[in-house]
N, C-alpha and C. Protein backbone atom coordinates (compact mmCIF):
# COMPACT_ATOMS: atom_id res chain seq x y z
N UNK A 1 99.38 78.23 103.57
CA UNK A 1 98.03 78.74 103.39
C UNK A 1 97.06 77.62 103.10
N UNK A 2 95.89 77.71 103.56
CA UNK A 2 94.92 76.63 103.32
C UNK A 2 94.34 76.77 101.90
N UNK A 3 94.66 75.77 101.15
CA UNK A 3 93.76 76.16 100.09
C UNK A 3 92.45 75.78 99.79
N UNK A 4 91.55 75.27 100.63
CA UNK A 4 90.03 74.54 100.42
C UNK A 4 89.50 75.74 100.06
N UNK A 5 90.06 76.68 100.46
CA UNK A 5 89.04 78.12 100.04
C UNK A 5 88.71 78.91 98.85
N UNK A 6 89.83 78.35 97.74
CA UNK A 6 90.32 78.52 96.33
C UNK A 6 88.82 79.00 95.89
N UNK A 7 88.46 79.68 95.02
CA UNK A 7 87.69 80.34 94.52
C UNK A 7 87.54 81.28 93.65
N UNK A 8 89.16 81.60 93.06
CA UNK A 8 89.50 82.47 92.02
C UNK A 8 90.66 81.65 91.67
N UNK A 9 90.34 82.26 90.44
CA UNK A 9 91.59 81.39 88.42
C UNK A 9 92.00 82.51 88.76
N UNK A 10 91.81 83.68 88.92
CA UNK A 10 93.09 84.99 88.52
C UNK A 10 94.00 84.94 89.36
N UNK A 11 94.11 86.51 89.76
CA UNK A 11 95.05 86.93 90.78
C UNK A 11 94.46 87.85 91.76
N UNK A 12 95.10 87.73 92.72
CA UNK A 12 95.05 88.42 93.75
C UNK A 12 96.20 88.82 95.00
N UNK A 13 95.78 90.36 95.62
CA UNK A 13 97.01 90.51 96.49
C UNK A 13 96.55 91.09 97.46
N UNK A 14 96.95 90.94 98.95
CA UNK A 14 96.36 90.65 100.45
C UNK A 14 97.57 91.91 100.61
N UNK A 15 97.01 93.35 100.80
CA UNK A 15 98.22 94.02 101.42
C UNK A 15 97.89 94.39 102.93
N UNK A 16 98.88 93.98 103.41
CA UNK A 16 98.80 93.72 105.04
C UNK A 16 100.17 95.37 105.61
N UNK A 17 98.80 96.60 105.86
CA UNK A 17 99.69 97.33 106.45
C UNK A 17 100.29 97.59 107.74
N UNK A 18 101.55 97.29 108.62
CA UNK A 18 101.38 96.99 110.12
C UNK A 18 102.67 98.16 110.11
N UNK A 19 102.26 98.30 111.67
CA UNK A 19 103.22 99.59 112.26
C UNK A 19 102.70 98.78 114.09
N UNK A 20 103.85 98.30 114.59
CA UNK A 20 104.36 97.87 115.73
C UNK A 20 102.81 97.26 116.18
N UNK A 21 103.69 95.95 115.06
CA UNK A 21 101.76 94.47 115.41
C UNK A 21 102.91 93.27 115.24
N UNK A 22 103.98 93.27 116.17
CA UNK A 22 105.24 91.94 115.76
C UNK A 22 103.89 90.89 116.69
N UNK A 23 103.14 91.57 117.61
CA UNK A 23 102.53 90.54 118.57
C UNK A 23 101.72 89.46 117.64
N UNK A 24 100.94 90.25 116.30
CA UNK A 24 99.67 89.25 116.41
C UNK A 24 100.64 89.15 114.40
N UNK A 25 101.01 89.49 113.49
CA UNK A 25 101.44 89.51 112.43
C UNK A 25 101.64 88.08 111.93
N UNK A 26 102.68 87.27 112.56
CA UNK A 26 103.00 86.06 112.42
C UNK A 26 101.38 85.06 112.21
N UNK A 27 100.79 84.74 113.17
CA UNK A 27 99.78 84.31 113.57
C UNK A 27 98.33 85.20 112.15
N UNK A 28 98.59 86.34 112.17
CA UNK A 28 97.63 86.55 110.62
C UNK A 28 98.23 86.41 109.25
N UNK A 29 99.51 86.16 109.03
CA UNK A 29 99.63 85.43 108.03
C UNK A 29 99.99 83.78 107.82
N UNK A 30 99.81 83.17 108.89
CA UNK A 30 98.97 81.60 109.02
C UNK A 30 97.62 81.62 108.84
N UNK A 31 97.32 82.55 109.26
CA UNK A 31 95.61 82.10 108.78
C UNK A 31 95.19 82.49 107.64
N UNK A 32 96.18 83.38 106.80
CA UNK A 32 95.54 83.77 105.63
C UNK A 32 95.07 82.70 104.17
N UNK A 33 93.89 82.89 104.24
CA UNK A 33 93.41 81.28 103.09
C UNK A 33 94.28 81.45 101.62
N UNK A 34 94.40 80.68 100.76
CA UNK A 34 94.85 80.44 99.74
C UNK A 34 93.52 80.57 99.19
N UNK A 35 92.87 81.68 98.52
CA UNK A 35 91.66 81.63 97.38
C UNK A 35 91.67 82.01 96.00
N UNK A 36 93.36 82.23 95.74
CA UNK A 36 92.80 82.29 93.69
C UNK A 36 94.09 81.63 94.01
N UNK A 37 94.51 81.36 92.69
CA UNK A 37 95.05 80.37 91.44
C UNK A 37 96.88 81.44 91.80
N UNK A 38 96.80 82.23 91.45
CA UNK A 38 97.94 83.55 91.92
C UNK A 38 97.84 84.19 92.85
N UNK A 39 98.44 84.23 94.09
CA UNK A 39 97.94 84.97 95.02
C UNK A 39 99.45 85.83 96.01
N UNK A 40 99.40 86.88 96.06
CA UNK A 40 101.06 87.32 96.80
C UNK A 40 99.97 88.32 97.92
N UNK A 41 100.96 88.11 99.00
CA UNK A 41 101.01 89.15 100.69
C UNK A 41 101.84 90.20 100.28
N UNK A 42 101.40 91.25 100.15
CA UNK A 42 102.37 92.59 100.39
C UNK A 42 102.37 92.69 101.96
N UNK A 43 103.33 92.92 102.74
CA UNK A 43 103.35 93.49 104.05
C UNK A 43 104.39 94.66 104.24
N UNK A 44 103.78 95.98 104.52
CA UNK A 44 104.70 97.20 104.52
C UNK A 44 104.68 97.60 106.11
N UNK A 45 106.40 97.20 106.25
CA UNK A 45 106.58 98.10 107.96
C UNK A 45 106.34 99.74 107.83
N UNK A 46 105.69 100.51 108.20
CA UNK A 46 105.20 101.91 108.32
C UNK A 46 106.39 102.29 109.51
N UNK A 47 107.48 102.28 109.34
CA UNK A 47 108.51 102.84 110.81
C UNK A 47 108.44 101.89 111.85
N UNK A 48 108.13 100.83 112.02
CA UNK A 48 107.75 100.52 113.31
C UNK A 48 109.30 100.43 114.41
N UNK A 49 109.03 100.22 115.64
CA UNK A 49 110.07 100.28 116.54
C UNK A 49 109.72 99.56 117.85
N UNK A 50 109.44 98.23 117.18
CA UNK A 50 109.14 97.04 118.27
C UNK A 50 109.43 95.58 117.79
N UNK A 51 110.02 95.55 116.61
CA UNK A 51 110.96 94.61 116.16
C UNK A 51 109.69 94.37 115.07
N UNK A 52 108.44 94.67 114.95
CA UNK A 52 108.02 94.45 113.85
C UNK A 52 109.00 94.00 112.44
N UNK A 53 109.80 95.28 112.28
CA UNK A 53 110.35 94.85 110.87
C UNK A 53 111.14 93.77 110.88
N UNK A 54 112.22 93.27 111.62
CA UNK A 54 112.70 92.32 111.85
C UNK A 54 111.54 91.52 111.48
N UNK A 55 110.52 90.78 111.84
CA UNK A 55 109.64 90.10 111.88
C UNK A 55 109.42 89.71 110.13
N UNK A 56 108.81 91.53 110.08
CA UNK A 56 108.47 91.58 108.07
C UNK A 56 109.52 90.59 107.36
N UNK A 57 111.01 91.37 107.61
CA UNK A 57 111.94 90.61 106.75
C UNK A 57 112.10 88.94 106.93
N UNK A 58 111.42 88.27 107.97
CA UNK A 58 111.83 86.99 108.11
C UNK A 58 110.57 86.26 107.40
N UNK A 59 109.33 86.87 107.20
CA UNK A 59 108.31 86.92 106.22
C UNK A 59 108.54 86.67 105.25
N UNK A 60 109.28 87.94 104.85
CA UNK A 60 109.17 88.09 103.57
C UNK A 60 110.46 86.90 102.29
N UNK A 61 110.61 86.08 103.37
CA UNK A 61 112.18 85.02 102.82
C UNK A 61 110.94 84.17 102.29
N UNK A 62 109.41 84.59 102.68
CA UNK A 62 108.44 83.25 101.63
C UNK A 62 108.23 83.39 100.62
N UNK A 63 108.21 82.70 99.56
CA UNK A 63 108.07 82.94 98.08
C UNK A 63 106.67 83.62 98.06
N UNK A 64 105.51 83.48 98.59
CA UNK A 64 104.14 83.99 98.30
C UNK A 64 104.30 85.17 99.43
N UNK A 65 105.39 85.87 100.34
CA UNK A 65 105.07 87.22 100.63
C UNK A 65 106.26 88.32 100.02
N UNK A 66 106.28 89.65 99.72
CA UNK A 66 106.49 90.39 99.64
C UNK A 66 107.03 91.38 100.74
N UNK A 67 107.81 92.21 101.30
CA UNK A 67 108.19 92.55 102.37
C UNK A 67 108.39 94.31 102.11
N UNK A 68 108.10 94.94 102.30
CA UNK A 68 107.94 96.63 102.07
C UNK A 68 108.43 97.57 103.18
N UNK A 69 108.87 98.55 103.04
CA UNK A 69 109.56 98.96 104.12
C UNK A 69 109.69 100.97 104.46
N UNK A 70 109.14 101.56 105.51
CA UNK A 70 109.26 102.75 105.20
C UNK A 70 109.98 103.05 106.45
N UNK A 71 111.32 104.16 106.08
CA UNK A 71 111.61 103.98 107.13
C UNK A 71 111.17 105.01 108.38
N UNK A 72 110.24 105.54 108.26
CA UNK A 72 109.52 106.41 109.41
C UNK A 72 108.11 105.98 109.19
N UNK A 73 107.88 106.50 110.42
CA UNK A 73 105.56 106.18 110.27
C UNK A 73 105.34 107.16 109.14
N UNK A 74 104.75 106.86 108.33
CA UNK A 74 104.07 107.96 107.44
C UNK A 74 102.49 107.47 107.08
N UNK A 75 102.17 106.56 107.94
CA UNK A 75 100.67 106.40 108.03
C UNK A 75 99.89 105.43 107.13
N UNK A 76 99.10 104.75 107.53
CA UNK A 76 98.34 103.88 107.04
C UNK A 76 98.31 104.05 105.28
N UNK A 77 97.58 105.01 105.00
CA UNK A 77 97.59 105.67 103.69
C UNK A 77 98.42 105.73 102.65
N UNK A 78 99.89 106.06 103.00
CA UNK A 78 100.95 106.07 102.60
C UNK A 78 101.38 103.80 102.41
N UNK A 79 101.26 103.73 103.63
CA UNK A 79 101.64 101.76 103.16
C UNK A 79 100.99 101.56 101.97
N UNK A 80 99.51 101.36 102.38
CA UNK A 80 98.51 101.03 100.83
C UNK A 80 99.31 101.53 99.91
N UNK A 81 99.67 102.59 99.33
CA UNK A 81 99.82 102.67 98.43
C UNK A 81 101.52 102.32 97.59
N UNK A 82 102.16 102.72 98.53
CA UNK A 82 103.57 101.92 98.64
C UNK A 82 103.16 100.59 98.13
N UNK A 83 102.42 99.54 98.42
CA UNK A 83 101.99 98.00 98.53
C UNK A 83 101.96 98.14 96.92
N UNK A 84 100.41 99.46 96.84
CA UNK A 84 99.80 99.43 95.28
C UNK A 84 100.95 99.36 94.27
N UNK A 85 101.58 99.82 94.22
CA UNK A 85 102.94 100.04 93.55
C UNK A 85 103.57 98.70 93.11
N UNK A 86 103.73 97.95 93.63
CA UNK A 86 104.21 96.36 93.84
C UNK A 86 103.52 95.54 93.10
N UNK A 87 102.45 96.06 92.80
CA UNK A 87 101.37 94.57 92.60
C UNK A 87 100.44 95.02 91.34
N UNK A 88 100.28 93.81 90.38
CA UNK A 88 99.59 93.97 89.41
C UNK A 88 97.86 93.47 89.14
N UNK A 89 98.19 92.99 90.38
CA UNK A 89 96.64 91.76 90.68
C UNK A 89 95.71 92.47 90.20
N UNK A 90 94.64 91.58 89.92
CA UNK A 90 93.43 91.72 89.36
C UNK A 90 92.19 92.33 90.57
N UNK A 91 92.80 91.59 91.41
CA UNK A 91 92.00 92.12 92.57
C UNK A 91 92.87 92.15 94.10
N UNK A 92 92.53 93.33 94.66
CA UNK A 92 93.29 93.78 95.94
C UNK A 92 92.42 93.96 97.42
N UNK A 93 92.92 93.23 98.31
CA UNK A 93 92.54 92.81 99.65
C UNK A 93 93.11 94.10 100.21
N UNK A 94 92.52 94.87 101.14
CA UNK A 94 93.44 95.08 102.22
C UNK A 94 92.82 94.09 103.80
N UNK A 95 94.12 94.07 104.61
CA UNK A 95 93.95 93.29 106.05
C UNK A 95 94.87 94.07 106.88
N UNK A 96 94.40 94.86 107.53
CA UNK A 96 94.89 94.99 108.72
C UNK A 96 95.49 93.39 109.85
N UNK A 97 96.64 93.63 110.33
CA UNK A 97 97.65 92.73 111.03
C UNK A 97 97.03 92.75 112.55
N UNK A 98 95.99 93.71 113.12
CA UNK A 98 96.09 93.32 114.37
C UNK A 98 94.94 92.39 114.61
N UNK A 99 94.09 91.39 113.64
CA UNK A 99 93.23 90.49 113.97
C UNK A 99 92.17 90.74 114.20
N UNK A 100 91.62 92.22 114.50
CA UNK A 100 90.56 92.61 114.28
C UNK A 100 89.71 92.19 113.61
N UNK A 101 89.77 91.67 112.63
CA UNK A 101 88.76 91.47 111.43
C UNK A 101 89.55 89.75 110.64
N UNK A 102 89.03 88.87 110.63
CA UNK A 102 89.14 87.63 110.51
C UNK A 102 89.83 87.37 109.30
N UNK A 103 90.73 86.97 109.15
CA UNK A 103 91.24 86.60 107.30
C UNK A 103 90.04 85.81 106.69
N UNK A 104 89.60 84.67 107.90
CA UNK A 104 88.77 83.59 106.85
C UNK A 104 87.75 84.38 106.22
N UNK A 105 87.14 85.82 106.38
CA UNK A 105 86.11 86.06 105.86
C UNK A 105 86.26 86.70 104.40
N UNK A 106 87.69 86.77 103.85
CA UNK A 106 88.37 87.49 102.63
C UNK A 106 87.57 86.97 101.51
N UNK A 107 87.02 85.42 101.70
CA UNK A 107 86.29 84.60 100.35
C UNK A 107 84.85 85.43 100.28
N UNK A 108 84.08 85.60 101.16
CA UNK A 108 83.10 86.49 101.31
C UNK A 108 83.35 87.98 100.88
N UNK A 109 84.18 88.79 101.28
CA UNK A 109 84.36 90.17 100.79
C UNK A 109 84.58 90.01 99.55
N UNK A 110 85.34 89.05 98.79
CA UNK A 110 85.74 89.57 97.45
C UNK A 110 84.22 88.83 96.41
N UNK A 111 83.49 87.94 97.34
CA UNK A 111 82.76 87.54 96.11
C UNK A 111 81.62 88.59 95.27
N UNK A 112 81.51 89.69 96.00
CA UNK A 112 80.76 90.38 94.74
C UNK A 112 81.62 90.99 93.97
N UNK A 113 82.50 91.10 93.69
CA UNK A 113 83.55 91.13 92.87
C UNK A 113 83.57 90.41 91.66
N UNK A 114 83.98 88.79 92.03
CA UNK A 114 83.83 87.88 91.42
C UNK A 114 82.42 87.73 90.46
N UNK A 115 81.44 87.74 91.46
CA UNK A 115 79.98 87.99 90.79
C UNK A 115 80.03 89.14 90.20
N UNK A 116 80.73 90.29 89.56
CA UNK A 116 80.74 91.55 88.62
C UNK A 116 79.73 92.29 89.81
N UNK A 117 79.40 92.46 91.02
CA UNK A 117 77.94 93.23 91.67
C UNK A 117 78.81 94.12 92.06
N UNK A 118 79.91 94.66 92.18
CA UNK A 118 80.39 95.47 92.74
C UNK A 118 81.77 95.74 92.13
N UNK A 119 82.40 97.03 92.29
CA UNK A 119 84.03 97.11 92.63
C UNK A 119 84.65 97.52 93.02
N UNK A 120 83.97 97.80 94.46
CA UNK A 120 84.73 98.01 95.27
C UNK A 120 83.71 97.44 97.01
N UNK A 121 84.10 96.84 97.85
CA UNK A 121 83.39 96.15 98.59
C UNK A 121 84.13 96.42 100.19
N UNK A 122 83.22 96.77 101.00
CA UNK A 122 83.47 97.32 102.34
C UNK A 122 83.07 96.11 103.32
N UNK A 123 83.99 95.60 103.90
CA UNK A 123 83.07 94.88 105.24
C UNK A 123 82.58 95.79 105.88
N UNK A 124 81.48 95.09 106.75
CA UNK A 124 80.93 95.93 107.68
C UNK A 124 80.59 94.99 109.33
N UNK A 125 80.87 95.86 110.28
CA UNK A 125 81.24 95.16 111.91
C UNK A 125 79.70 96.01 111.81
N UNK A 126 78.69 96.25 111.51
CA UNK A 126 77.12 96.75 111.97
C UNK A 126 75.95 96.36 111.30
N UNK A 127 76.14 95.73 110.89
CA UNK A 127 75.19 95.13 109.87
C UNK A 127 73.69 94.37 110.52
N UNK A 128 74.50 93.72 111.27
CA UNK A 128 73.32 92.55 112.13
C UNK A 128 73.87 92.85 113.58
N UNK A 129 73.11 92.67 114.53
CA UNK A 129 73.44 92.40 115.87
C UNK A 129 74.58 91.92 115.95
N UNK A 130 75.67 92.51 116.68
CA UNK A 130 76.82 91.94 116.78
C UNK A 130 78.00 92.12 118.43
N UNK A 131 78.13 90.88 118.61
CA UNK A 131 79.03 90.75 120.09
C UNK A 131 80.10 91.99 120.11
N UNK A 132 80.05 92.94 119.84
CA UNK A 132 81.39 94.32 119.34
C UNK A 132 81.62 95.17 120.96
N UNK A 133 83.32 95.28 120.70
CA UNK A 133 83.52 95.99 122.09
C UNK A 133 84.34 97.36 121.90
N UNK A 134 83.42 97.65 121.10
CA UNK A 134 84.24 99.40 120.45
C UNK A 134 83.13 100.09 121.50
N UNK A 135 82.35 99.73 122.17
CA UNK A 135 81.25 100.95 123.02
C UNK A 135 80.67 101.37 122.50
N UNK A 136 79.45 102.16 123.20
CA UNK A 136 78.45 103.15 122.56
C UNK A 136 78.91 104.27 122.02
N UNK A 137 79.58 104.93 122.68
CA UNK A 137 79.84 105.80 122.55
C UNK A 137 81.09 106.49 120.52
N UNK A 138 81.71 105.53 120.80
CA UNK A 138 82.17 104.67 119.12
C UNK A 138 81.41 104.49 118.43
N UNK A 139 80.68 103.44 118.63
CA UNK A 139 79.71 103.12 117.93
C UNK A 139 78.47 104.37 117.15
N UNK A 140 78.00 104.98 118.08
CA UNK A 140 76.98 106.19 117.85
C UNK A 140 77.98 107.30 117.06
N UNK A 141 79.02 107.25 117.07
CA UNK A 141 79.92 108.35 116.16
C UNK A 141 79.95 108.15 114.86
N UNK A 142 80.40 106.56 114.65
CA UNK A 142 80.87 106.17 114.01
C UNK A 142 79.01 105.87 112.88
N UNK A 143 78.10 105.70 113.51
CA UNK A 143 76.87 105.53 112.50
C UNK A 143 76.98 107.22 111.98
N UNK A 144 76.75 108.25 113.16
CA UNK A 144 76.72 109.47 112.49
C UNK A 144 78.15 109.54 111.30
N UNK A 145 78.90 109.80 111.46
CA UNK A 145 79.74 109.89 110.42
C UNK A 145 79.26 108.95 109.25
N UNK A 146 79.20 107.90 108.91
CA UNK A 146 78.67 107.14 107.57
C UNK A 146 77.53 107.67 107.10
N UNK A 147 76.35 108.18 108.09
CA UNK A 147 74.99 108.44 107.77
C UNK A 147 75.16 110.25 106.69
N UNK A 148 76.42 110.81 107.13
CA UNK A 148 76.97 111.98 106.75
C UNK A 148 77.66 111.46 105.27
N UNK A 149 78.45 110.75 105.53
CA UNK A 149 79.23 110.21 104.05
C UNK A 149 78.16 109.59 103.05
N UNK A 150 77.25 109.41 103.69
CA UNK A 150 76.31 108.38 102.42
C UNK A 150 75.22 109.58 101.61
N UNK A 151 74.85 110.56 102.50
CA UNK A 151 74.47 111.72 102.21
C UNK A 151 74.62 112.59 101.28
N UNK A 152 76.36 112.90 101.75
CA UNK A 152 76.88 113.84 100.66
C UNK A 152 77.91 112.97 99.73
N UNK A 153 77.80 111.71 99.59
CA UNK A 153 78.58 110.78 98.72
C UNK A 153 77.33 110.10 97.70
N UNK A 154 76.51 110.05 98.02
CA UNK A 154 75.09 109.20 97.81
C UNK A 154 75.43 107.46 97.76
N UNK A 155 76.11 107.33 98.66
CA UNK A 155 76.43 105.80 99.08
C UNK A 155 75.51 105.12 99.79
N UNK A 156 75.62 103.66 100.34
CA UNK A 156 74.78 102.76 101.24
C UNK A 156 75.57 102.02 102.06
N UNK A 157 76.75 102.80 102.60
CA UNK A 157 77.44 102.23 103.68
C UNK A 157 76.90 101.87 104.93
N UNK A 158 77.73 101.04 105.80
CA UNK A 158 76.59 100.47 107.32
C UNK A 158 77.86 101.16 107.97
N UNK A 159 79.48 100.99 107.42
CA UNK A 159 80.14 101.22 108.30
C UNK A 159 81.45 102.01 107.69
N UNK A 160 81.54 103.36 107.89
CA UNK A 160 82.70 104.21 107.05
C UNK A 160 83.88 103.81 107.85
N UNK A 161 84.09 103.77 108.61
CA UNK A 161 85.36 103.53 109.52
C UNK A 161 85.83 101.82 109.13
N UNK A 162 85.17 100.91 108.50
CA UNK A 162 86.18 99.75 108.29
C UNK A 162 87.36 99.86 107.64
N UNK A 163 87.92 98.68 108.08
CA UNK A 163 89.82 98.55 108.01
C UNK A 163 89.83 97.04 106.96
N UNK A 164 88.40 96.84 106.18
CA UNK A 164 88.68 95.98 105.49
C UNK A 164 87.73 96.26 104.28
N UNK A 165 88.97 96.17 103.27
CA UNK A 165 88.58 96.64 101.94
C UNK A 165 88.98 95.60 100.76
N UNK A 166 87.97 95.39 99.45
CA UNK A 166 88.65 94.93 98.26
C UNK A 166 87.82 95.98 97.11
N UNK A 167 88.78 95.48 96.41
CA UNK A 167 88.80 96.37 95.01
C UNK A 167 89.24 95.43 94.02
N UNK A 168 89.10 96.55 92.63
CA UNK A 168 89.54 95.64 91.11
C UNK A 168 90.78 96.31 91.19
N UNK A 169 91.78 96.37 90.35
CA UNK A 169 92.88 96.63 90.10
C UNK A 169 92.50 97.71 89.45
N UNK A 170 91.35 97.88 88.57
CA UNK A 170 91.42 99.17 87.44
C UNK A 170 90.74 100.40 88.46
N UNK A 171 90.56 100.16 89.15
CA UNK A 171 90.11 101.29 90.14
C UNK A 171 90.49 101.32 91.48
N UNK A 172 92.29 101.23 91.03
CA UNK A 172 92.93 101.17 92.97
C UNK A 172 92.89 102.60 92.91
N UNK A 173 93.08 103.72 92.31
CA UNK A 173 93.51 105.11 91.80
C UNK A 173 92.03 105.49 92.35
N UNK A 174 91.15 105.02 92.89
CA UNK A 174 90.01 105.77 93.61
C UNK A 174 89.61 104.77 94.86
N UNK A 175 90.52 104.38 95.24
CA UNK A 175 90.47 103.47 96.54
C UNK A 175 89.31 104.72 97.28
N UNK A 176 90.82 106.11 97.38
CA UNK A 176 90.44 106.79 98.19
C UNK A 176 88.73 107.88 97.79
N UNK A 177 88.35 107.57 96.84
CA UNK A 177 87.24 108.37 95.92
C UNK A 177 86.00 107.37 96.17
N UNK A 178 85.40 107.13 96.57
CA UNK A 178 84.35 106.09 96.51
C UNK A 178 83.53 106.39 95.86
N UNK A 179 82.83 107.22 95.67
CA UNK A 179 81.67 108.10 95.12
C UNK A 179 81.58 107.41 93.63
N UNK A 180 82.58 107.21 92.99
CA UNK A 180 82.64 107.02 91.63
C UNK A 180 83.05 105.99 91.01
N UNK A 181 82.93 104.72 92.52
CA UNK A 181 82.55 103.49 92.10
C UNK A 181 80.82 103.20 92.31
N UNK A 182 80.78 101.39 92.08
CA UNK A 182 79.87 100.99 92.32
C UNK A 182 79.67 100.52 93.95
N UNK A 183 79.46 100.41 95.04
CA UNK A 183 79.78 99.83 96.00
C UNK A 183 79.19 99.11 96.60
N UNK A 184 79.36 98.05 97.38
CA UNK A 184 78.64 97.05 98.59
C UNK A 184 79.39 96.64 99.30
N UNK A 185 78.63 96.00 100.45
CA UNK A 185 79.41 95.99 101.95
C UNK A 185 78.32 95.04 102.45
N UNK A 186 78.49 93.61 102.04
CA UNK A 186 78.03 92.39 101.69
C UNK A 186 78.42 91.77 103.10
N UNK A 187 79.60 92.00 103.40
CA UNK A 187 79.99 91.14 104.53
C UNK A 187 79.74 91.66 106.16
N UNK A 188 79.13 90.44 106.87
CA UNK A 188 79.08 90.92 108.09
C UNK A 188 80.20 90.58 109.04
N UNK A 189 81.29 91.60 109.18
CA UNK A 189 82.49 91.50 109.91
C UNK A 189 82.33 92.35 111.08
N UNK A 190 82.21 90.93 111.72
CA UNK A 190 81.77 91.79 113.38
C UNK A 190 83.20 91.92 114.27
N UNK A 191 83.50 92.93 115.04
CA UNK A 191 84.40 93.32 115.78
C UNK A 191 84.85 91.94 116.36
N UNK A 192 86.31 91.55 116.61
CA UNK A 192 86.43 90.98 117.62
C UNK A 192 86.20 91.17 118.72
N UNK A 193 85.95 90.44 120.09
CA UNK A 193 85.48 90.88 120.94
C UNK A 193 86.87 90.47 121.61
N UNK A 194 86.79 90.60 123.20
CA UNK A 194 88.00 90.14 123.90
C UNK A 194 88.19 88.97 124.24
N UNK A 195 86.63 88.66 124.22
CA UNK A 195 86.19 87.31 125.15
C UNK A 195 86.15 86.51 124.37
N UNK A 196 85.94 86.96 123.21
CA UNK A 196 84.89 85.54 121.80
C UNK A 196 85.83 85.68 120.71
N UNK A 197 85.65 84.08 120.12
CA UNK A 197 86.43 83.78 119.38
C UNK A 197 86.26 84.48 117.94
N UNK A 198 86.38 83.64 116.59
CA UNK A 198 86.46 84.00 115.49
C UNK A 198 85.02 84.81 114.96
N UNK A 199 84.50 85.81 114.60
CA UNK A 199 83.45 86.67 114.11
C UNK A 199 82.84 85.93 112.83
N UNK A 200 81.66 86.03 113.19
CA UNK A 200 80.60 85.81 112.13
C UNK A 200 80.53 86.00 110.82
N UNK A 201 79.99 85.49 110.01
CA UNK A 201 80.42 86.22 108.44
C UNK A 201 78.77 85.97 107.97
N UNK A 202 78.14 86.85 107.51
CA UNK A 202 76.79 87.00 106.64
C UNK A 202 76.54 87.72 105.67
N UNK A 203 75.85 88.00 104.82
CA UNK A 203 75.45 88.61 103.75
C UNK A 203 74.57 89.45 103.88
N UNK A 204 74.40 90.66 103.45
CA UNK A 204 73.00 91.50 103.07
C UNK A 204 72.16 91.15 102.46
């Protein structure tokens, strides 16, 4: 792990949930930065049946990852929290394994955290003009649905559908509750595209 990115004395834990991602897995936990002082990878196979787990377990022989294991799909939802279970950190990453969304931008999501402005923090792929190849048609769903959640949640989300989240530890037990944190969505995590390389990172 690179550590120039160091930026936290505590702890922290990167739970990486994958279900048949043996393609890109390897390759996102090389890029994942070294940014606090304590830092562990949870990675939970969700059933997979493409040698993924094979993969997990040869992972998980690193002292800084963790290796988790279910043995049927039981869904995104179910990993997280399997992971939560494992880990005592002060503060919790999630990263999706298929590269979608950049590791390097993890120093950015967690810093309103760090700065006390938040606790719980959403990237967001809509923020600013962005190279994104989810379509219009995605896209226009996906604003209606948040514009609905922010409504009857009284939130200021740009984007309900992101796959990249941090939190404090004292409020993993409302990951799924948002309403009754504080929230921001600070980071501009723009879609990968097919064509273009690593995504932009900006602030609100």
């Amino acid at each position: 792990m690179n550590t120039a990115n160091r930026c936290h004395r505590g702890t922290l834990s990167i739970i990486v949930p994958v279900f048949n991602e043996r393609d890109t897995l390897a390759q996102l936990v090389g890029k994942l930065p070294q940014i606090a002082d304590q830092q562990q990878v949870l990675i939970v196979d969700d059933g997979s049946t493409d040698g993924t787990a094979d993969l997990v377990r040869e992972l998980g022989a690193r002292r800084d990852v963790q290796a988790l294991f279910h043995e049927c799909n039981l869904g995104k939802g179910a990993a997280i929290r399997t992971a939560l279970r494992h880990t005592a950190s002060e503060l919790i990453v999630i990263q999706d394994a298929d590269l979608e969304y950049d590791p390097a931008d993890i120093k950015s999501l967690i810093m309103p955290l760090l700065e006390d402005r938040a606790d719980v923090v959403f990237g967001s792929r809509f923020q600013r003009e962005s190279r994104t190849d989810c379509g219009n048609v995605r896209r226009t769903a996906n604003r209606i649905l948040t514009l609905l959640s922010n409504c009857l949640c009284g939130l200021r989300l740009t984007d309900m559908e992101t796959g990249y989240k941090a939190f404090r530890r004292e409020v993993d037990q409302l990951v799924f509750d948002f309403a009754s944190c504080k929230l921001n969505d600070p980071a501009d995590h723009h879609r990968r595209s097919r064509s273009d390389g690593r995504p932009a990172v900006g602030h609100a």
